[in-house]
PDB file of N, CA and C in Angstrom:
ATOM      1  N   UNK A   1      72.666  82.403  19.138  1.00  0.00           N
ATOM      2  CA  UNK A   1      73.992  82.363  19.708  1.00  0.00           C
ATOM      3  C   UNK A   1      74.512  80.929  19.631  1.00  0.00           C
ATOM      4  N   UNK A   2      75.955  80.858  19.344  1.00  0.00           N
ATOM      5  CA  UNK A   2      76.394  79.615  18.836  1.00  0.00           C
ATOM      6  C   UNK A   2      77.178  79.081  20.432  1.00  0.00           C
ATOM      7  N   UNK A   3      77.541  78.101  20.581  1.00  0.00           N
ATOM      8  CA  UNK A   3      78.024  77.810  21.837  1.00  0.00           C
ATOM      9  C   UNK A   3      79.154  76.214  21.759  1.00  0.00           C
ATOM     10  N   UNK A   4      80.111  76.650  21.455  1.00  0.00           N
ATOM     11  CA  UNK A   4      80.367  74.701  21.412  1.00  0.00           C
ATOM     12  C   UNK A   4      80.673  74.114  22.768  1.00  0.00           C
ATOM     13  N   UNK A   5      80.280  72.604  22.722  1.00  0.00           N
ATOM     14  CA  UNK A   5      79.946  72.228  23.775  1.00  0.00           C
ATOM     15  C   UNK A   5      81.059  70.641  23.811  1.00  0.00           C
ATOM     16  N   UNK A   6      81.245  70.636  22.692  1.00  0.00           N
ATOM     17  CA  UNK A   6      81.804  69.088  22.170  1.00  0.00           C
ATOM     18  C   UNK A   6      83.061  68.935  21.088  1.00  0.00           C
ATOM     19  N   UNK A   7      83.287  68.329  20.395  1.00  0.00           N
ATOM     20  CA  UNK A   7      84.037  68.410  18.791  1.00  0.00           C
ATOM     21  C   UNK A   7      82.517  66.654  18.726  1.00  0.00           C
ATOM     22  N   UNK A   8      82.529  66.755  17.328  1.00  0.00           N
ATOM     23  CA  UNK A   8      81.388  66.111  16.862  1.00  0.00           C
ATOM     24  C   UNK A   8      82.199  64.724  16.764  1.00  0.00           C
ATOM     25  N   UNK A   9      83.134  64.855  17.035  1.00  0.00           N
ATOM     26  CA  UNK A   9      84.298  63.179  16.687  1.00  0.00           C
ATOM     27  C   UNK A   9      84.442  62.376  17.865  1.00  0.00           C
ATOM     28  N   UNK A  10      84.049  63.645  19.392  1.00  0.00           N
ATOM     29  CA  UNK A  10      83.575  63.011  20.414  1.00  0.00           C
ATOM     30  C   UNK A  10      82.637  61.961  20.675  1.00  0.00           C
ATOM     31  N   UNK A  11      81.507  62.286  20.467  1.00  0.00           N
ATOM     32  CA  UNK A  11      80.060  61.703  19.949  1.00  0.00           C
ATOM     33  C   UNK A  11      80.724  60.127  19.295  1.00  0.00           C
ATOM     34  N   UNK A  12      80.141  58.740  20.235  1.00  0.00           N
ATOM     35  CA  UNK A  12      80.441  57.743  19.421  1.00  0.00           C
ATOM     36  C   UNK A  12      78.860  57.692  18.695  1.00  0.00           C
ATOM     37  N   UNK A  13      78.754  56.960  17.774  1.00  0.00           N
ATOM     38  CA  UNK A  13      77.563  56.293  17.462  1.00  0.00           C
ATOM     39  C   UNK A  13      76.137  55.516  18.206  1.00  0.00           C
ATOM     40  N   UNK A  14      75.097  56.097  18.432  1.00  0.00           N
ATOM     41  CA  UNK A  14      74.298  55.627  19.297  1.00  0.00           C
ATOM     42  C   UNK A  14      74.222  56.536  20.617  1.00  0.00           C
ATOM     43  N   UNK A  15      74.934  57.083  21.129  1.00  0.00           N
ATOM     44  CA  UNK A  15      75.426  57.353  22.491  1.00  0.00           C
ATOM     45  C   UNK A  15      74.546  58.967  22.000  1.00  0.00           C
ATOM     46  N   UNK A  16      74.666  59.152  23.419  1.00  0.00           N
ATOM     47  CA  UNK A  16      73.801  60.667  24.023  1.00  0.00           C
ATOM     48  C   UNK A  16      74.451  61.412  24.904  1.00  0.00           C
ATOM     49  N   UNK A  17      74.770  62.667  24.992  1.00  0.00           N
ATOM     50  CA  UNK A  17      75.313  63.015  26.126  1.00  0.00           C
ATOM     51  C   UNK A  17      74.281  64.049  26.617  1.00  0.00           C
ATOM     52  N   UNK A  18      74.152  64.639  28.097  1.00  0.00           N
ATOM     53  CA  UNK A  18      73.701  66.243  28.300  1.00  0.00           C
ATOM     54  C   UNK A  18      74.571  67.129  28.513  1.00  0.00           C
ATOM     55  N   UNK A  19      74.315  68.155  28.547  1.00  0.00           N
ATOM     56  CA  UNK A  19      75.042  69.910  28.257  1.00  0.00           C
ATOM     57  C   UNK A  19      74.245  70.557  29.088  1.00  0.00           C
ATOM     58  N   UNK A  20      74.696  71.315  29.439  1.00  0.00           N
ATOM     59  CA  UNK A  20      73.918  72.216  30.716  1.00  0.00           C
ATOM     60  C   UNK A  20      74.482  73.990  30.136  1.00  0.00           C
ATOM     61  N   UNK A  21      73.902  74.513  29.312  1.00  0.00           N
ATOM     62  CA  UNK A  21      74.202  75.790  28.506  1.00  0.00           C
ATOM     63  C   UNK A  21      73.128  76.918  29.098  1.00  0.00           C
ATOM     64  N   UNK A  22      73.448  77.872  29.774  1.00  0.00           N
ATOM     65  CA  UNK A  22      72.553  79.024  30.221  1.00  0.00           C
ATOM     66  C   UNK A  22      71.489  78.819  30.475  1.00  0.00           C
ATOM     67  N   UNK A  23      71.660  77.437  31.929  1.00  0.00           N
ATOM     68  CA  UNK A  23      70.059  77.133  32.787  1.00  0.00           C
ATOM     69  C   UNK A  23      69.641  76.191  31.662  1.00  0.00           C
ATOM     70  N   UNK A  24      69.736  75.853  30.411  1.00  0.00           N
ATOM     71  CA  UNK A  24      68.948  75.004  29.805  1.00  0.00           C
ATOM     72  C   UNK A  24      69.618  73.821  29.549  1.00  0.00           C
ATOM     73  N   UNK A  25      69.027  72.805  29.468  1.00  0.00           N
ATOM     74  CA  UNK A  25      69.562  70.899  29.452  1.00  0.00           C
ATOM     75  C   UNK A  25      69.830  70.745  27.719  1.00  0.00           C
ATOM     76  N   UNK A  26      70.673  70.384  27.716  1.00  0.00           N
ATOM     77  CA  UNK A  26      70.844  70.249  26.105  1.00  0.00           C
ATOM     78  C   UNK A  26      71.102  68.645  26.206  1.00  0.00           C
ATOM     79  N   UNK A  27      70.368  67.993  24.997  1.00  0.00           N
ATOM     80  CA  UNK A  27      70.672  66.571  24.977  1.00  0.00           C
ATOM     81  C   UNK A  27      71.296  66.233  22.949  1.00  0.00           C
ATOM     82  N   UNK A  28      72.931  65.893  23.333  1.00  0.00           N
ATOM     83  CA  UNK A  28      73.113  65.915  21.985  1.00  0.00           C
ATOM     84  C   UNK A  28      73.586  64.636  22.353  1.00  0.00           C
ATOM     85  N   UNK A  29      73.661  63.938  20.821  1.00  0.00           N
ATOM     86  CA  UNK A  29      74.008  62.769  20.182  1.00  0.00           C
ATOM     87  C   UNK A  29      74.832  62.888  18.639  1.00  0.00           C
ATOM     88  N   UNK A  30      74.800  61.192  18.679  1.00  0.00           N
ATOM     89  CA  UNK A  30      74.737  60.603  17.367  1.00  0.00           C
ATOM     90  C   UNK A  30      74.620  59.425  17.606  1.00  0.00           C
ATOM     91  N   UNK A  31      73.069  59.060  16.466  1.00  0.00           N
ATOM     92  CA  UNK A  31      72.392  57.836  16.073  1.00  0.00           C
ATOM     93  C   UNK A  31      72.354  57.839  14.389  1.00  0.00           C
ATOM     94  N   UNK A  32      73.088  56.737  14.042  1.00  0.00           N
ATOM     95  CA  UNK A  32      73.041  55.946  12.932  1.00  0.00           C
ATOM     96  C   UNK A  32      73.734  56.805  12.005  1.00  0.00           C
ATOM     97  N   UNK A  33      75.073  57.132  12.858  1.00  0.00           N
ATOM     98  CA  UNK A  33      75.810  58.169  11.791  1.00  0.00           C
ATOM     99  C   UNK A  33      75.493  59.811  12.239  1.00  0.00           C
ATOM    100  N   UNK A  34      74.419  60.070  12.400  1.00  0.00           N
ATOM    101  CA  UNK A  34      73.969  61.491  12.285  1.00  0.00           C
ATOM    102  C   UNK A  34      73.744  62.020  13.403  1.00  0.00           C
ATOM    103  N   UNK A  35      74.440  63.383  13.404  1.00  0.00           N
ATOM    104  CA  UNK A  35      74.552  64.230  14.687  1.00  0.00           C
ATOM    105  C   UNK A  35      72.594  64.646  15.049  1.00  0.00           C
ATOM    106  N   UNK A  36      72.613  64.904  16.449  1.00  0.00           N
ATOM    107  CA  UNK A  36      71.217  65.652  16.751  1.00  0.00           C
ATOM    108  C   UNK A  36      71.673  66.454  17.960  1.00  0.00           C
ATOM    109  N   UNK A  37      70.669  67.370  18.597  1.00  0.00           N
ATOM    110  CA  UNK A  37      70.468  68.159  19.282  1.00  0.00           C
ATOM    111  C   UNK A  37      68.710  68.112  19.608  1.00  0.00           C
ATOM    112  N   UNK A  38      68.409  68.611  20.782  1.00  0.00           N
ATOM    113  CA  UNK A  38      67.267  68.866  21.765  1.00  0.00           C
ATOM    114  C   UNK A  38      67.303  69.332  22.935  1.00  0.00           C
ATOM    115  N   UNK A  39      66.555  69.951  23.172  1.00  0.00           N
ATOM    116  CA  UNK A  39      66.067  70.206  24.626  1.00  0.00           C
ATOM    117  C   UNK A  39      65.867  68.523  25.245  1.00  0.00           C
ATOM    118  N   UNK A  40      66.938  68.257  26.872  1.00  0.00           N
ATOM    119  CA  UNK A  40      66.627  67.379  27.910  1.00  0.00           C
ATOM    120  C   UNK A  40      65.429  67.255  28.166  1.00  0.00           C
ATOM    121  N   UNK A  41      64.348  67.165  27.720  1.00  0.00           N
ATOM    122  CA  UNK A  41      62.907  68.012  28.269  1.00  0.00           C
ATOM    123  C   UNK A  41      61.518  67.318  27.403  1.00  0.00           C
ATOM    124  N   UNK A  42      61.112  66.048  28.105  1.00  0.00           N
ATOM    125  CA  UNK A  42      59.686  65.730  26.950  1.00  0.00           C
ATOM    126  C   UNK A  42      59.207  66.869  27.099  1.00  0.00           C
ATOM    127  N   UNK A  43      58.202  66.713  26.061  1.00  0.00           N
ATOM    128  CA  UNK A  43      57.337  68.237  25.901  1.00  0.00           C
ATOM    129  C   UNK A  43      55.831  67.822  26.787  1.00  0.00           C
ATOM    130  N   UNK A  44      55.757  66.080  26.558  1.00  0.00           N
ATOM    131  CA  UNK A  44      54.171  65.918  27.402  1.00  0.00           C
ATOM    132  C   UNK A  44      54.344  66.236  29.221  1.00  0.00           C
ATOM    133  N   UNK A  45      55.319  65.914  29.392  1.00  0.00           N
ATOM    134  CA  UNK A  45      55.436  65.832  31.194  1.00  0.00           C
ATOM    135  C   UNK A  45      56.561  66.529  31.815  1.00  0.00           C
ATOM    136  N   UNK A  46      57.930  66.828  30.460  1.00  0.00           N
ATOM    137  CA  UNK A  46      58.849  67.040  31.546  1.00  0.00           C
ATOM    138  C   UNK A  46      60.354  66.366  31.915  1.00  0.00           C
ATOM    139  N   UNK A  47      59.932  65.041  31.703  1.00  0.00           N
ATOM    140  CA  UNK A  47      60.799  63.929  31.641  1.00  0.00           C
ATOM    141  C   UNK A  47      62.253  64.421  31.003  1.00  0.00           C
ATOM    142  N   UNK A  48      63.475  63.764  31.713  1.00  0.00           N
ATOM    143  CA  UNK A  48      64.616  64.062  31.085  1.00  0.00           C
ATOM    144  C   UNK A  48      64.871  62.915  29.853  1.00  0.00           C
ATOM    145  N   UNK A  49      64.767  63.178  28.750  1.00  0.00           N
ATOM    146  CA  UNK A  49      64.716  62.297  27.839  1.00  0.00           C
ATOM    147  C   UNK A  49      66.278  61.188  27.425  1.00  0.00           C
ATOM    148  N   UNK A  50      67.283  62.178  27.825  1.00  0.00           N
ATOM    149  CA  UNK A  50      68.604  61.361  28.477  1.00  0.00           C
ATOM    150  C   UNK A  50      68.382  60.206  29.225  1.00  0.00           C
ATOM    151  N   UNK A  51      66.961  59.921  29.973  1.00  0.00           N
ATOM    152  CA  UNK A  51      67.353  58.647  30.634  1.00  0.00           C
ATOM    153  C   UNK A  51      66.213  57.728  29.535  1.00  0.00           C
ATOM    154  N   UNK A  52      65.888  58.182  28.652  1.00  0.00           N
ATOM    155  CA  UNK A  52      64.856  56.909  27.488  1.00  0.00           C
ATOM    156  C   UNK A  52      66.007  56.290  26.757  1.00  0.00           C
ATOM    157  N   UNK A  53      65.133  55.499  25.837  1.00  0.00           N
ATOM    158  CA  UNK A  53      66.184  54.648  24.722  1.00  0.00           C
ATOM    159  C   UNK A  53      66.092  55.105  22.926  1.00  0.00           C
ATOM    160  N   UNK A  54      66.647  54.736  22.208  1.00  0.00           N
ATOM    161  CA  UNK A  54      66.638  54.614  20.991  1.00  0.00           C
ATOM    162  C   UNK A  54      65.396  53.674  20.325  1.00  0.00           C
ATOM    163  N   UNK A  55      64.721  54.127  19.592  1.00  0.00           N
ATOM    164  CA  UNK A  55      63.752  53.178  18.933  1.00  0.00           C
ATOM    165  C   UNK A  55      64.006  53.663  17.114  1.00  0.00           C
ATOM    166  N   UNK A  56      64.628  52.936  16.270  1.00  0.00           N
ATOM    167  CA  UNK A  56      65.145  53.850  15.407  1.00  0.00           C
ATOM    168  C   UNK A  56      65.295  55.156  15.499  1.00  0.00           C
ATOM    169  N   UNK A  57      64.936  56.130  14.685  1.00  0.00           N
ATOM    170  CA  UNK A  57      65.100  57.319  14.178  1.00  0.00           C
ATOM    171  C   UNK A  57      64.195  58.257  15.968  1.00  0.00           C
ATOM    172  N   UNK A  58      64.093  57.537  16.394  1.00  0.00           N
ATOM    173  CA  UNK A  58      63.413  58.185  17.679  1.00  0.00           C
ATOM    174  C   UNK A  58      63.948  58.422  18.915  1.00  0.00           C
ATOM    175  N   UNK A  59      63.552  58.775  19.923  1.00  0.00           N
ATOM    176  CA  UNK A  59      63.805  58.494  21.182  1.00  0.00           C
ATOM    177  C   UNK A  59      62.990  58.455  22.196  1.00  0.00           C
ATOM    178  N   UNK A  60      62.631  57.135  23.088  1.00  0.00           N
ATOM    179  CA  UNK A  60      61.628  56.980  23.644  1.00  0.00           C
ATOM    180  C   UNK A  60      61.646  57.685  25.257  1.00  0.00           C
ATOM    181  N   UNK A  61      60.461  58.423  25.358  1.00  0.00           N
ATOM    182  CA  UNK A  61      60.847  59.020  26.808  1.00  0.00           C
ATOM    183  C   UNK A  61      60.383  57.591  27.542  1.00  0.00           C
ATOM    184  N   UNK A  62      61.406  58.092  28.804  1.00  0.00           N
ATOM    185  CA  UNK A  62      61.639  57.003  29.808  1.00  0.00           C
ATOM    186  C   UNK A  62      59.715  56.799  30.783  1.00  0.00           C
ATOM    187  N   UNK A  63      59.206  58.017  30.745  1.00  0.00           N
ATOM    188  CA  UNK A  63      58.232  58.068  31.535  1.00  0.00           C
ATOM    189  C   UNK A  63      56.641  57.435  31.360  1.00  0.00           C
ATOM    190  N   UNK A  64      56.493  57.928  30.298  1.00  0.00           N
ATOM    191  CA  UNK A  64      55.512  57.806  29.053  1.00  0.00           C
ATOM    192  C   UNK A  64      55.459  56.729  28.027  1.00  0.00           C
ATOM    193  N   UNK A  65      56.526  56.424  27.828  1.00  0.00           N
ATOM    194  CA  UNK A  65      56.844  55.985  25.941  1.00  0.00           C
ATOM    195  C   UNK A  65      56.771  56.611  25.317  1.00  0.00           C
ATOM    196  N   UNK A  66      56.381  57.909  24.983  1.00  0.00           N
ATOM    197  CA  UNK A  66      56.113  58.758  23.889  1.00  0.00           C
ATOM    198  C   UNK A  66      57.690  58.742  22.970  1.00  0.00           C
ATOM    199  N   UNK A  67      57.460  58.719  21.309  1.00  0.00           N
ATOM    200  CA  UNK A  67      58.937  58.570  20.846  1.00  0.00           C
ATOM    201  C   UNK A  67      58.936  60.122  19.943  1.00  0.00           C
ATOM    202  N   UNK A  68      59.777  60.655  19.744  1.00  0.00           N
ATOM    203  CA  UNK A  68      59.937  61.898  19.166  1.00  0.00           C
ATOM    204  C   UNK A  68      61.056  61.453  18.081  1.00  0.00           C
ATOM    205  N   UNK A  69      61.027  62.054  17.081  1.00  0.00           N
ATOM    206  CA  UNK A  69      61.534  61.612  16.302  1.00  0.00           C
ATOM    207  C   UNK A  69      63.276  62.534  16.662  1.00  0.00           C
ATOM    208  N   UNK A  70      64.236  62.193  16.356  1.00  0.00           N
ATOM    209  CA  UNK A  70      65.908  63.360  17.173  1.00  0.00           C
ATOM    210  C   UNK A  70      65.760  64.003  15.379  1.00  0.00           C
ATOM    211  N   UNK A  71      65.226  64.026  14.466  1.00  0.00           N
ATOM    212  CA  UNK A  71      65.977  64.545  13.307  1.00  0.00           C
ATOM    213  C   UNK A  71      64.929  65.846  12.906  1.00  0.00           C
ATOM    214  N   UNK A  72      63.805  65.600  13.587  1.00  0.00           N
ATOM    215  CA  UNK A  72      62.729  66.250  13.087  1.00  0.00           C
ATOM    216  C   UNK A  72      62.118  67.129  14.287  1.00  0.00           C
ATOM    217  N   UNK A  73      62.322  66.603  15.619  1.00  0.00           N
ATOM    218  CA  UNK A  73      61.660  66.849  16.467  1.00  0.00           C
ATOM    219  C   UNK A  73      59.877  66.347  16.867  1.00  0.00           C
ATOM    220  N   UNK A  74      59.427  65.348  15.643  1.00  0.00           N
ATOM    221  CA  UNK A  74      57.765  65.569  15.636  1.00  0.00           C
ATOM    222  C   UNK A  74      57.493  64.525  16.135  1.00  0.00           C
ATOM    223  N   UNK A  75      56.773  64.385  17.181  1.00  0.00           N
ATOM    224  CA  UNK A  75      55.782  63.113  18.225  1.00  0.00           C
ATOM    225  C   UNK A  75      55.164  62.210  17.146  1.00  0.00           C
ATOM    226  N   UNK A  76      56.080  61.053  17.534  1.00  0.00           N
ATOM    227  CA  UNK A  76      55.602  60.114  16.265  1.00  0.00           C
ATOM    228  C   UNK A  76      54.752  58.831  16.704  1.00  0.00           C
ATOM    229  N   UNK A  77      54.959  58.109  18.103  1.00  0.00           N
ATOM    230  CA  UNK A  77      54.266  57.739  18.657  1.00  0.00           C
ATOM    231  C   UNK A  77      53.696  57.905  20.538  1.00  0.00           C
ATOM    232  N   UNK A  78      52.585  58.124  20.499  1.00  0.00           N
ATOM    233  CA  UNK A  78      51.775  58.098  22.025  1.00  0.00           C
ATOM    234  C   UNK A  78      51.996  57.170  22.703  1.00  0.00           C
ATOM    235  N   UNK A  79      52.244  57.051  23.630  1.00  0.00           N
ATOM    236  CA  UNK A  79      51.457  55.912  24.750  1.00  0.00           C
ATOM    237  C   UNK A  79      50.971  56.242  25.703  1.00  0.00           C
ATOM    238  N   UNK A  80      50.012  55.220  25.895  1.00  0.00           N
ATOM    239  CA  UNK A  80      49.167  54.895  27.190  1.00  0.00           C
ATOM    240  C   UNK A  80      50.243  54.827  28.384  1.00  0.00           C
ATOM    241  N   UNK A  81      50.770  54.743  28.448  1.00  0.00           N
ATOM    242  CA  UNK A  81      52.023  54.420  29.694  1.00  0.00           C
ATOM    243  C   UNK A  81      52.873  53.194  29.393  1.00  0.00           C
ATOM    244  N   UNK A  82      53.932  53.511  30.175  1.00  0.00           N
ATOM    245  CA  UNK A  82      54.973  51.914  29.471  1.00  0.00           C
ATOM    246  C   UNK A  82      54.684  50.811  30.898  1.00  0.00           C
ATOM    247  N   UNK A  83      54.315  49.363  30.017  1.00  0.00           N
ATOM    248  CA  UNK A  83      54.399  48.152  30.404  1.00  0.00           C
ATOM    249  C   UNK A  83      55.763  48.068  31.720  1.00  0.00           C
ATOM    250  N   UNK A  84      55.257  47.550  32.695  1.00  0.00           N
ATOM    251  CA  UNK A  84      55.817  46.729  33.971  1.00  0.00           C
ATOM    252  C   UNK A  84      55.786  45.720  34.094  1.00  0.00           C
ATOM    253  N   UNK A  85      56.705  44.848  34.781  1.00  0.00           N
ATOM    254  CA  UNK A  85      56.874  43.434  34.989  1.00  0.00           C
ATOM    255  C   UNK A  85      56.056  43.112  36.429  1.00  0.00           C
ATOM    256  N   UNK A  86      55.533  42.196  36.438  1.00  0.00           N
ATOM    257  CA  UNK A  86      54.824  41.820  38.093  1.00  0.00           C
ATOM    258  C   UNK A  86      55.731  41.163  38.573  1.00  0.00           C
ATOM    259  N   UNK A  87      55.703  41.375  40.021  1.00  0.00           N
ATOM    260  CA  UNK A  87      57.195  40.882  40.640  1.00  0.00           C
ATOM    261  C   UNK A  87      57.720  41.386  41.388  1.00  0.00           C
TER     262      UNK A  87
END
């Protein structure tokens, strides 16, 4: 089922928005030109991935570090947990 949520001219470059479509979190963009779509939702914990960052072609969950790639969907890098400042 198709659903529009946006016009794609909305979407600046870099930027992310969420969608909230039948109970499920939709997290769309565009990075480096190119539209994406995902589930709001790391797959390791849960995490709303709307609040991580851009690491090229990726997106880093906020919780973890884990980066998923937005074009492919495939876990490209793990982490041990993300680094804190003492203080």
């Amino acid at each position: 089922m198709l659903h529009k949520i946006c016009n794609s001219n909305d979407l600046r470059d870099n930027s992310m928005v969420n969608f909230s479509i039948n109970n499920s979190e939709i997290l769309v963009g565009r990075r480096r030109g190119r539209l994406f779509a995902c589930k709001n939702s790391c797959p390791h914990r849960g995490a709303s991935l709307s609040k991580g960052d851009f690491n090229g072609d990726n997106i880093v969950c906020y919780m973890h570090g884990y980066e998923f790639n937005l074009f492919t969907g495939n876990l490209e890098h793990m982490s041990h947990g993300r680094k804190t400042r003492d203080g």
